[in-house]
N, C-alpha and C. Protein backbone atom coordinates (compact mmCIF):
# COMPACT_ATOMS: atom_id res chain seq x y z
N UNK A 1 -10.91 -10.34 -7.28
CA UNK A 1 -11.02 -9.15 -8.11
C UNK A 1 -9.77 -9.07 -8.97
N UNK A 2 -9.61 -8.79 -10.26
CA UNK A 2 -8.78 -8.55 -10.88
C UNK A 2 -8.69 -7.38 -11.37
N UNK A 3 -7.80 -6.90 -11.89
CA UNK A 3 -7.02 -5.22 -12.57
C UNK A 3 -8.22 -5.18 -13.32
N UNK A 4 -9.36 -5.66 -14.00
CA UNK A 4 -10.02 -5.25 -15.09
C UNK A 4 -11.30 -4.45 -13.94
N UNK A 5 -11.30 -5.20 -13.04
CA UNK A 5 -12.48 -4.77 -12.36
C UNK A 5 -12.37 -3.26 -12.01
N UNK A 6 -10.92 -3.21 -11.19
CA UNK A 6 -10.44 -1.67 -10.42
C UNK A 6 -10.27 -1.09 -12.05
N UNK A 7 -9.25 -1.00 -13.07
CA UNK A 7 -9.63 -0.33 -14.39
C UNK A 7 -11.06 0.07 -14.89
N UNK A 8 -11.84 -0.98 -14.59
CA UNK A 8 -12.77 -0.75 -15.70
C UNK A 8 -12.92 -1.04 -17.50
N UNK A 9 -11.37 -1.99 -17.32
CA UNK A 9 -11.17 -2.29 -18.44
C UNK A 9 -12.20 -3.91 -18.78
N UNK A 10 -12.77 -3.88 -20.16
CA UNK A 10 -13.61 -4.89 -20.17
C UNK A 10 -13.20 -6.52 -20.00
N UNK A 11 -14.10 -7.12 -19.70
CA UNK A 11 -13.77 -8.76 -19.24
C UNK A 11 -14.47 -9.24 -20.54
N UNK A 12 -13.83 -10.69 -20.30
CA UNK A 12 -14.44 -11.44 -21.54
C UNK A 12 -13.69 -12.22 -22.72
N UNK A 13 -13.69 -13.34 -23.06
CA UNK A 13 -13.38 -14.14 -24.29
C UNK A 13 -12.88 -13.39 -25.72
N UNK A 14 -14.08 -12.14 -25.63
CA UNK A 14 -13.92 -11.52 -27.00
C UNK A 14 -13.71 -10.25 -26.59
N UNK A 15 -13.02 -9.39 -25.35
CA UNK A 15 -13.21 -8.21 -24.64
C UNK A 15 -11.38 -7.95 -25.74
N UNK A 16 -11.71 -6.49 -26.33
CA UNK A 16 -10.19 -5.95 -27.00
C UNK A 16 -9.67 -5.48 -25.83
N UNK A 17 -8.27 -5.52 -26.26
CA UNK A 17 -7.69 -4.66 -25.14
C UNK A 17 -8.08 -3.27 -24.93
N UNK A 18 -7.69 -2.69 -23.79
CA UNK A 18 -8.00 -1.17 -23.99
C UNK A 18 -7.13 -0.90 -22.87
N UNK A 19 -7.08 0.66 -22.65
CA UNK A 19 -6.22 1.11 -21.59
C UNK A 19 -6.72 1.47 -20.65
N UNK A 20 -6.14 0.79 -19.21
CA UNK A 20 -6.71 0.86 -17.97
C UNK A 20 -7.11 2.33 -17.95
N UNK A 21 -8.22 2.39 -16.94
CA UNK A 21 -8.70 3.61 -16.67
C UNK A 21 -8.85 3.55 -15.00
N UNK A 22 -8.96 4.58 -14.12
CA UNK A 22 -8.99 4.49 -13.03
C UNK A 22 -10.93 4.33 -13.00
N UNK A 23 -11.27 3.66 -12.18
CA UNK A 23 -13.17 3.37 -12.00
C UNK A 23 -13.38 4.94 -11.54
N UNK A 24 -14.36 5.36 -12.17
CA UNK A 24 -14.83 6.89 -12.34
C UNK A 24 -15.17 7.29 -10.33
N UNK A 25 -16.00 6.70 -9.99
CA UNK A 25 -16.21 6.79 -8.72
C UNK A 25 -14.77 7.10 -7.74
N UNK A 26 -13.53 6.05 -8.05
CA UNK A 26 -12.70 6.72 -7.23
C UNK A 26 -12.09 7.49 -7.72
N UNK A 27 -11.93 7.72 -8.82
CA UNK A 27 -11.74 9.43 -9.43
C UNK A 27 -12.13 10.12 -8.94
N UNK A 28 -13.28 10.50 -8.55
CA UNK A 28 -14.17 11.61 -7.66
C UNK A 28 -13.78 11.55 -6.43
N UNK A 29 -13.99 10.50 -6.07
CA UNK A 29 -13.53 10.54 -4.62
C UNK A 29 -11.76 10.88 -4.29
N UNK A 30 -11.06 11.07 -5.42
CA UNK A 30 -9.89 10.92 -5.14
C UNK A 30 -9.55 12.87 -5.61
N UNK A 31 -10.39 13.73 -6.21
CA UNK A 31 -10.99 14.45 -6.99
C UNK A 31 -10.69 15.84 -5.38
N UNK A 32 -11.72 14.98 -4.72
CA UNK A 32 -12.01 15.83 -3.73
C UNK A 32 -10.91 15.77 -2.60
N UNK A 33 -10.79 14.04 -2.43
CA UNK A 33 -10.07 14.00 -1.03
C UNK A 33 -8.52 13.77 -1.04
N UNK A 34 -7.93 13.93 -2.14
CA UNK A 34 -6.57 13.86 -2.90
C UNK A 34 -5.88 15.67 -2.86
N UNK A 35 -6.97 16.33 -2.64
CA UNK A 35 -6.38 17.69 -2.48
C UNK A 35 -5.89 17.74 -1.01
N UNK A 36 -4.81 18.50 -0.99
CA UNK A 36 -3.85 18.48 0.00
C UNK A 36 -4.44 19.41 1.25
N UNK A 37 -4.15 18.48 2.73
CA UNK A 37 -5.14 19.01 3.87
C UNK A 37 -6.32 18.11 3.96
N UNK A 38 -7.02 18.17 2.65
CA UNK A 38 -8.72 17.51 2.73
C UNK A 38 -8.60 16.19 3.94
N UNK A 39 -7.77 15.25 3.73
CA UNK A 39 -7.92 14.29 4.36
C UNK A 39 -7.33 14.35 6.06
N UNK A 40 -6.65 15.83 6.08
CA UNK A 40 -5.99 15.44 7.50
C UNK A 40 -7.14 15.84 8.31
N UNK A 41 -7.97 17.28 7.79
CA UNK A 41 -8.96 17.79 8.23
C UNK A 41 -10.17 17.09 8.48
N UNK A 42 -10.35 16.02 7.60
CA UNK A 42 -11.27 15.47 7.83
C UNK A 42 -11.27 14.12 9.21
N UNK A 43 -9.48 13.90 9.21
CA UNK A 43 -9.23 12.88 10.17
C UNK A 43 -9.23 13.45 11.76
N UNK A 44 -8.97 15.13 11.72
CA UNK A 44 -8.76 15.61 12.47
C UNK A 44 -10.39 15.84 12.86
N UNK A 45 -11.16 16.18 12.19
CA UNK A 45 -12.82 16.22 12.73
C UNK A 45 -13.36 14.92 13.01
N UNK A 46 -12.33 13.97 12.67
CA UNK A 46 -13.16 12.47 12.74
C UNK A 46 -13.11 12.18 14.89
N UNK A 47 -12.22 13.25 15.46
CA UNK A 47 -12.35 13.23 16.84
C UNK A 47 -13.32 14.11 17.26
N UNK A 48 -14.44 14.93 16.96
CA UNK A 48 -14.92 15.22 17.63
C UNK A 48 -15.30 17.01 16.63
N UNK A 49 -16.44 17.40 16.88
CA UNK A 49 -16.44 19.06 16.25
C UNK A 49 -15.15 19.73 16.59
N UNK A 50 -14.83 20.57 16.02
CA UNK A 50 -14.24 22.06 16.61
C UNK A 50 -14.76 22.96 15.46
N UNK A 51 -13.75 23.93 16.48
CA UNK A 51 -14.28 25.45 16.06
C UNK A 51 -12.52 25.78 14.66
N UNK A 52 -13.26 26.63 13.88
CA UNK A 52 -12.28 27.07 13.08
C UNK A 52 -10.69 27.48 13.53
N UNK A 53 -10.52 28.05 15.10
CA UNK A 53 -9.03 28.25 15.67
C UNK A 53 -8.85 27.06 15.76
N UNK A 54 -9.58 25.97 16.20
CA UNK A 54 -9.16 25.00 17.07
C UNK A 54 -8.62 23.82 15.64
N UNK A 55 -9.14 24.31 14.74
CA UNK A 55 -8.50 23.51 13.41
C UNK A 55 -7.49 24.13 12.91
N UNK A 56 -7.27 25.40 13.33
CA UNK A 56 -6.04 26.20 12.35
C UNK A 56 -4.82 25.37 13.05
N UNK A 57 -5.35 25.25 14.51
CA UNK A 57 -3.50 25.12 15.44
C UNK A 57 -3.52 23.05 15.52
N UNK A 58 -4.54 22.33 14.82
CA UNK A 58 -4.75 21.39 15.12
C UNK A 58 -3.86 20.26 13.85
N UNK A 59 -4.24 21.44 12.64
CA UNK A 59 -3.46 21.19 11.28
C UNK A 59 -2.17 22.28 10.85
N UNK A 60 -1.38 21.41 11.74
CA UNK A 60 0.03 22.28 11.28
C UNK A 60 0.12 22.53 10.16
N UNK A 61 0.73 23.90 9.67
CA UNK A 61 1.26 24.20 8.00
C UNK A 61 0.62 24.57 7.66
N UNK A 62 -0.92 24.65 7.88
CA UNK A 62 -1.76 24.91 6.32
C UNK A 62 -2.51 26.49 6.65
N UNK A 63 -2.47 27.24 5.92
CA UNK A 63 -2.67 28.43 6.14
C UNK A 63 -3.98 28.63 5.85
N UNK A 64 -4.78 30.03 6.76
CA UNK A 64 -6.03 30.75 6.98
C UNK A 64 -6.92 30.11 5.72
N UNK A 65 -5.95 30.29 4.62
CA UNK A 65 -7.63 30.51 3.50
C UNK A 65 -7.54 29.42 2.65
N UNK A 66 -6.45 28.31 2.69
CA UNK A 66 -6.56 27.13 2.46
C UNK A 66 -7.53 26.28 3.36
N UNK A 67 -7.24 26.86 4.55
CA UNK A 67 -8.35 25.74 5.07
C UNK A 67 -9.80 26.49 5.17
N UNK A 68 -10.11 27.88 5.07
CA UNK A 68 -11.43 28.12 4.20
C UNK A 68 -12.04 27.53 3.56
N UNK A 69 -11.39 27.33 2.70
CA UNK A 69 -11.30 27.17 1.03
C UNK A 69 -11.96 25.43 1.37
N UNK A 70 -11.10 25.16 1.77
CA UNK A 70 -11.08 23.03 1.84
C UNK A 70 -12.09 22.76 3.01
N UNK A 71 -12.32 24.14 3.90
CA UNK A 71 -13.78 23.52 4.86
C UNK A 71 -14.96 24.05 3.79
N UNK A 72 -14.61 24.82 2.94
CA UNK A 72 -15.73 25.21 1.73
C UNK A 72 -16.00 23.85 1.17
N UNK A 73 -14.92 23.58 0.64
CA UNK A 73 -15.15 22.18 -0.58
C UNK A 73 -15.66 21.10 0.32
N UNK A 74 -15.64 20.62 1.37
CA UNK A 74 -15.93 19.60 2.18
C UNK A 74 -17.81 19.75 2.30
N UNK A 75 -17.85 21.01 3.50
CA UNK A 75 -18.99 21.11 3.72
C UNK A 75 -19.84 20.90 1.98
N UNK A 76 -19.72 21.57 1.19
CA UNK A 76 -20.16 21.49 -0.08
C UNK A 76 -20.63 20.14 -0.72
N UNK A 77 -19.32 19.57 -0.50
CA UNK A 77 -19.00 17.63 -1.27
C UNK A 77 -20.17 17.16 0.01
N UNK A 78 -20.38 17.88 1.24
CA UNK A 78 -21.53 17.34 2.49
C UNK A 78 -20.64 15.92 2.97
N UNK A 79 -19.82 16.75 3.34
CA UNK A 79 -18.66 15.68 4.18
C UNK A 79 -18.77 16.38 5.63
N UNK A 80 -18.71 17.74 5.75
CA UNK A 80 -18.17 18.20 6.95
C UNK A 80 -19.97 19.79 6.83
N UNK A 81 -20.41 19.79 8.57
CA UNK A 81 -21.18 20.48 8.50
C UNK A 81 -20.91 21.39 9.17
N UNK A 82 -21.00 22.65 8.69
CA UNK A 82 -20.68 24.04 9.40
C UNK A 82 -22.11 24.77 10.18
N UNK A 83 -22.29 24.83 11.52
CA UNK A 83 -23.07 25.57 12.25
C UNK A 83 -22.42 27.16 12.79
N UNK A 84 -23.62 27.73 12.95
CA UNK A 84 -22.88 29.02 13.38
C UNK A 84 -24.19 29.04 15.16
N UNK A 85 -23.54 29.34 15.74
CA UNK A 85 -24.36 29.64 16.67
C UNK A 85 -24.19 31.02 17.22
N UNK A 86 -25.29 31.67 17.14
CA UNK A 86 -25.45 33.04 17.47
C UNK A 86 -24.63 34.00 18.84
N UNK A 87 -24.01 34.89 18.66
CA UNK A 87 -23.00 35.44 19.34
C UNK A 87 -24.12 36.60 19.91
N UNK A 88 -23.67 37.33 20.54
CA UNK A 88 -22.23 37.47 20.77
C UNK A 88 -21.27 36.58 21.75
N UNK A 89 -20.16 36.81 21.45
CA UNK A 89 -19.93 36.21 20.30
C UNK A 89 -20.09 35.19 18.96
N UNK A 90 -20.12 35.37 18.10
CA UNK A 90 -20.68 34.17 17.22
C UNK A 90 -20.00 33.00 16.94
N UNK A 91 -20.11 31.80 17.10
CA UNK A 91 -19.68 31.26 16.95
C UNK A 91 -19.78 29.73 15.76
N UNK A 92 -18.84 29.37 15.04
CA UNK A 92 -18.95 28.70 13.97
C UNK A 92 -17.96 27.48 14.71
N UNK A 93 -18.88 26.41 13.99
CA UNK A 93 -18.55 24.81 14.38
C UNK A 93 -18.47 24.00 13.31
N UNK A 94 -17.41 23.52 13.15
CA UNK A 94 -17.25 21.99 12.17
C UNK A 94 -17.52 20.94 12.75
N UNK A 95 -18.62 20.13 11.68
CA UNK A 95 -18.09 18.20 12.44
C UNK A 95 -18.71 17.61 10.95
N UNK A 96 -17.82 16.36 11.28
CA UNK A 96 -18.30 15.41 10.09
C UNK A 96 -19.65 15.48 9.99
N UNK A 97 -20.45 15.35 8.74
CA UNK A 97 -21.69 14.95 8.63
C UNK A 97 -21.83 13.17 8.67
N UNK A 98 -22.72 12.93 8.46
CA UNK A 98 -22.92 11.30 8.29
C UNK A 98 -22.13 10.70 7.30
N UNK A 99 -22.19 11.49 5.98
CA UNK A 99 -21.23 11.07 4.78
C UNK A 99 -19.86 11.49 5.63
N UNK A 100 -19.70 12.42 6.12
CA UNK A 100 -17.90 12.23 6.57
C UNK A 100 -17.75 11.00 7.23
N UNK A 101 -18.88 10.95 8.42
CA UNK A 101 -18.30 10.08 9.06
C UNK A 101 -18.25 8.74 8.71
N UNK A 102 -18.83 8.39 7.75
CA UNK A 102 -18.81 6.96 7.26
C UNK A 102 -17.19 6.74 6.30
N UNK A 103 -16.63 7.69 6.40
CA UNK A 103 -15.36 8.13 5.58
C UNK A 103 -14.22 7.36 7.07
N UNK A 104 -14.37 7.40 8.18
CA UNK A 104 -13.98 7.18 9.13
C UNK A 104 -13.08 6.22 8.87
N UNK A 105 -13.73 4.48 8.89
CA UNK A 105 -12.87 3.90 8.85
C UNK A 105 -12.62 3.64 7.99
N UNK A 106 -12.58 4.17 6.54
CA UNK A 106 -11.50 4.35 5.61
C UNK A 106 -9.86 5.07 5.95
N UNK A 107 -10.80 6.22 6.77
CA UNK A 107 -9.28 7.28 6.92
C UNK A 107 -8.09 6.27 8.28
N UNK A 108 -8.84 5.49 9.22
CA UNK A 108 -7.88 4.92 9.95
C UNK A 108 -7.41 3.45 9.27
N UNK A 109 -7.90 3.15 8.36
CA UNK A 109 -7.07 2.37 7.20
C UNK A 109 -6.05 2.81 6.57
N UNK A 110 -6.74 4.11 5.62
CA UNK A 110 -5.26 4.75 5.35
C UNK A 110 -4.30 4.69 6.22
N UNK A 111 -4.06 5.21 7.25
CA UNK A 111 -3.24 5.57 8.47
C UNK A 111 -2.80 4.20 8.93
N UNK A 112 -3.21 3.19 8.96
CA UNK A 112 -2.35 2.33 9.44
C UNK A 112 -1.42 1.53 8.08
N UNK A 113 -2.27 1.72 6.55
CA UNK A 113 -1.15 1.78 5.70
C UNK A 113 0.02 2.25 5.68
N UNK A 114 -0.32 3.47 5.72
CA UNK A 114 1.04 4.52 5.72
C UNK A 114 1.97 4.18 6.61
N UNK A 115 1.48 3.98 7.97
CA UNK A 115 2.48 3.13 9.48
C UNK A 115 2.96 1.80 8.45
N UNK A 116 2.25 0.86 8.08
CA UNK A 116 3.33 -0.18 7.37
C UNK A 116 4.04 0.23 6.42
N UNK A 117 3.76 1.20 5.23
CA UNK A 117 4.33 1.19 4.11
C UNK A 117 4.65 2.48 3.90
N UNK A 118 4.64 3.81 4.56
CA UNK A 118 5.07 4.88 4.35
C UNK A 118 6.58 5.21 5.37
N UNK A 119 7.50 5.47 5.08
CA UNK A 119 8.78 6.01 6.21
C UNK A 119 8.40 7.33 7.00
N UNK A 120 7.97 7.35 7.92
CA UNK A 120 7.86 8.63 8.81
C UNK A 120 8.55 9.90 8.64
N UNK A 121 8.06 10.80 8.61
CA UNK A 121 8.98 12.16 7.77
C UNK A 121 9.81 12.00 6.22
N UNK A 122 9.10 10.85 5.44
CA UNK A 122 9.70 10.40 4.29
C UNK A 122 9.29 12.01 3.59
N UNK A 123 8.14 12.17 3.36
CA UNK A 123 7.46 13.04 2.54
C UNK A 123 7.63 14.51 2.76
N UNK A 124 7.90 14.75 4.16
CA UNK A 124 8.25 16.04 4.68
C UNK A 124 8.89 17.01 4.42
């Protein structure tokens, strides 16, 4: 694979130059899962459902209505599926959908990138 392929910039004998572009697809994907949290939340559901407390204390730092907000955009993008099961008490459940979970071993790729090539508390 070469830079023209990941650009999208054209191949060819008679191809002009042009300026790399990122391939539209991982734009989107980078769109959604490039917002900050999206990916820990999703690595953090990649073990198993929980319940909305059990994600607040699971994802250090990120506050009440950010992670609303980013279990909104997920479930939505149909990454992550929200059940409510009837109360009393009522209760609401996250877990990957099929599209999250096929996200899986992408996200423990990332993660073992970052172990080779990221410094631990670099970013912190």
């Amino acid at each position: 694979m070469d830079a023209r392929e990941i650009t999208g910039a054209p191949s060819g004998a008679n191809a002009a130059p042009s300026t790399p572009v990122c391939d539209a697809a991982l734009f989107r994907a980078f769109a959604l899962l490039g917002k900050r949290w999206s990916g820990v939340i999703l690595g953090t559901l990649a073990h198993g459902p929980a319940g909305y407390a059990d994600l607040a204390r699971a994802v250090d730092g990120i506050c009440d209505s950010v992670l609303a907000e980013r279990l909104g955009e997920l479930a939505r993008a149909g990454l992550v599926v929200r059940t409510v099961a009837p109360g009393p008490p009522v209760a609401v459940t996250y877990q990957l959908s099929d599209a999250g979970a096929a996200l899986v071993p992408v996200l423990h790729g990332l993660g073992a990138w970052a172990t080779e090539h990221l410094v631990a508390n670099e970013l912190a």
